[in-house]
Structures are given as C-alpha cells and as structure tokens.
Protein backbone atom coordinates (compact mmCIF):
# COMPACT_ATOMS: atom_id res chain seq x y z
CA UNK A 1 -58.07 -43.11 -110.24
CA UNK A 2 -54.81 -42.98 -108.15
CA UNK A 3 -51.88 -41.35 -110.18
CA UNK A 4 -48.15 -42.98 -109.88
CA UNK A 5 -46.18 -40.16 -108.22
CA UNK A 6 -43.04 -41.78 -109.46
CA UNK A 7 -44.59 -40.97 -113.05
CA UNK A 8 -43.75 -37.12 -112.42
CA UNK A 9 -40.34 -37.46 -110.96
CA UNK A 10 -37.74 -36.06 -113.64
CA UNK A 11 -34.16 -36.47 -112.60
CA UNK A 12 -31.00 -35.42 -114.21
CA UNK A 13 -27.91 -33.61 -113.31
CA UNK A 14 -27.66 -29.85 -112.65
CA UNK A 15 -25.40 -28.18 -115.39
CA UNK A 16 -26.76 -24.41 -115.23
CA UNK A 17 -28.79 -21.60 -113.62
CA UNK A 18 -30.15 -18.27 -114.20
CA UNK A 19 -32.45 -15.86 -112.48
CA UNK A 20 -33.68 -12.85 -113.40
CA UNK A 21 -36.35 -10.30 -111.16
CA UNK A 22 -39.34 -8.72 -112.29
CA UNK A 23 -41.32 -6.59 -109.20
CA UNK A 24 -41.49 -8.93 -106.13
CA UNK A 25 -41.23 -12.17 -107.98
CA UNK A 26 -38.07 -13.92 -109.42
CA UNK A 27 -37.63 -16.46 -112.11
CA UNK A 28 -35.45 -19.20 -112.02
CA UNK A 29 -34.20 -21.55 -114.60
CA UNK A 30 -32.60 -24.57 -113.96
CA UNK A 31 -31.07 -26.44 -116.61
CA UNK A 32 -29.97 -30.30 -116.24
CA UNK A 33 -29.02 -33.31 -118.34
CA UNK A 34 -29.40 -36.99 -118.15
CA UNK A 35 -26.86 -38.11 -120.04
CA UNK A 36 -23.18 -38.61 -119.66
CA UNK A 37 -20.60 -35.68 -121.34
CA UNK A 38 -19.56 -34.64 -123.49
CA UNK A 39 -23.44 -32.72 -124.19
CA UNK A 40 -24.95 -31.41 -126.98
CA UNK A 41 -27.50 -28.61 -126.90
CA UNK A 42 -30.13 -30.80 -127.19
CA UNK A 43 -28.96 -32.78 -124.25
CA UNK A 44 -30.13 -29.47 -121.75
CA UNK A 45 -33.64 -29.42 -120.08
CA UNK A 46 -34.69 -25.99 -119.15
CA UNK A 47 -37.06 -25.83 -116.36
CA UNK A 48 -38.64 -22.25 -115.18
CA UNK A 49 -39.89 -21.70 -111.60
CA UNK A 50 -41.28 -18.46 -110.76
CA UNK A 51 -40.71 -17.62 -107.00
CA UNK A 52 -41.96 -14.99 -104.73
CA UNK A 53 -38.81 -13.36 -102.01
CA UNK A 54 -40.14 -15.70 -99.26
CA UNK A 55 -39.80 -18.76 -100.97
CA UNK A 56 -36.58 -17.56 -102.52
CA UNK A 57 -35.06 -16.87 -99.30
CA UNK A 58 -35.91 -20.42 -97.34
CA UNK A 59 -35.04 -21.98 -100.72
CA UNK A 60 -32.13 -20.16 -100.18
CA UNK A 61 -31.80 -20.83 -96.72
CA UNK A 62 -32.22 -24.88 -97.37
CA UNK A 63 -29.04 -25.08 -99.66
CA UNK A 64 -27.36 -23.52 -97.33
CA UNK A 65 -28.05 -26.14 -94.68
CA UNK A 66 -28.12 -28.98 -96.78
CA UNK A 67 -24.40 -28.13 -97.93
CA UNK A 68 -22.98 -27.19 -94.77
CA UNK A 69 -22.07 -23.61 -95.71
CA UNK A 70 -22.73 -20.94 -93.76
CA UNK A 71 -24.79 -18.14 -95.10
CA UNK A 72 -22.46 -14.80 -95.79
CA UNK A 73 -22.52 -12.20 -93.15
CA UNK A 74 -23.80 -8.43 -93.62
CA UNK A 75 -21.10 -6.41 -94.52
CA UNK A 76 -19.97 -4.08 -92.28
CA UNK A 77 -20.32 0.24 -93.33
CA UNK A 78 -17.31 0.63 -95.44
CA UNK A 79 -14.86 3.60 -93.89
CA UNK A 80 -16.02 6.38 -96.23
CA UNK A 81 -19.57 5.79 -94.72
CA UNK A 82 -18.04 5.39 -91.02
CA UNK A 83 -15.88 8.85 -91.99
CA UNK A 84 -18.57 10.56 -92.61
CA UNK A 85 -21.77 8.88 -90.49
C-alpha cells in the first residue's frame, strides 16, 4: 500500500528556536504557527530534532547558502594572547 507523501508534509511559519547540547548531540526545537497574528499559545507547534555536530554543521552550512550570507570568519588571537604568545 503506497503512502501519500503529501500526507506528512506540515507547514507553517517559523516564529522560534532553541537548542540546547548534551555530549556530542544537540537538540533543536523549532516552533511555528499556521495561523495569521496576533497568536495565542496554543497557536505554537513545537517540533524537537535531535542532531549529531555533522549534521548540525551542513545544516548549518545550507542556511547559510540558501540566504546568501556568508558564514563568520575565525577570529583572529586577541592582543593579550599575541602580547604574550
């Protein structure tokens, strides 16, 4: 029996996001809404995704590209650390 793959699409406009890290994995919540404002509490879908570093960092990587942003630079050694090698 085929399944409709349009019958697990959710949709709904992004409105908040947390993460938090435990070890080597990290947990992110996503919260949308499918309704117009003003929004009630009740209006907010929580979603959780647990994600290893790897898949974190190309999800990462994807926004990035998909928005046109560049990703931030490393920071160069501040001068106490340059002072003092």
């Amino acid at each position: 029996m085929a399944v409709d793959d349009r019958s697990r699409d959710d949709f709904g406009a992004l409105v908040g996001w947390t993460s938090t890290r435990s070890g080597d994995r990290l947990t992110l919540r996503l919260q949308s809404v499918r309704t117009p404002p003003p929004h009630s509490e009740a209006d907010v879908d929580s979603r959780l995704y647990m994600l290893d570093r790897n898949q974190a960092a190309q999800l990462a990587n994807y926004l990035f590209e998909m928005s046109g942003h560049t990703k931030p630079g490393k920071r160069g050694r501040g001068w106490l650390a340059r002072l003092f090698g």
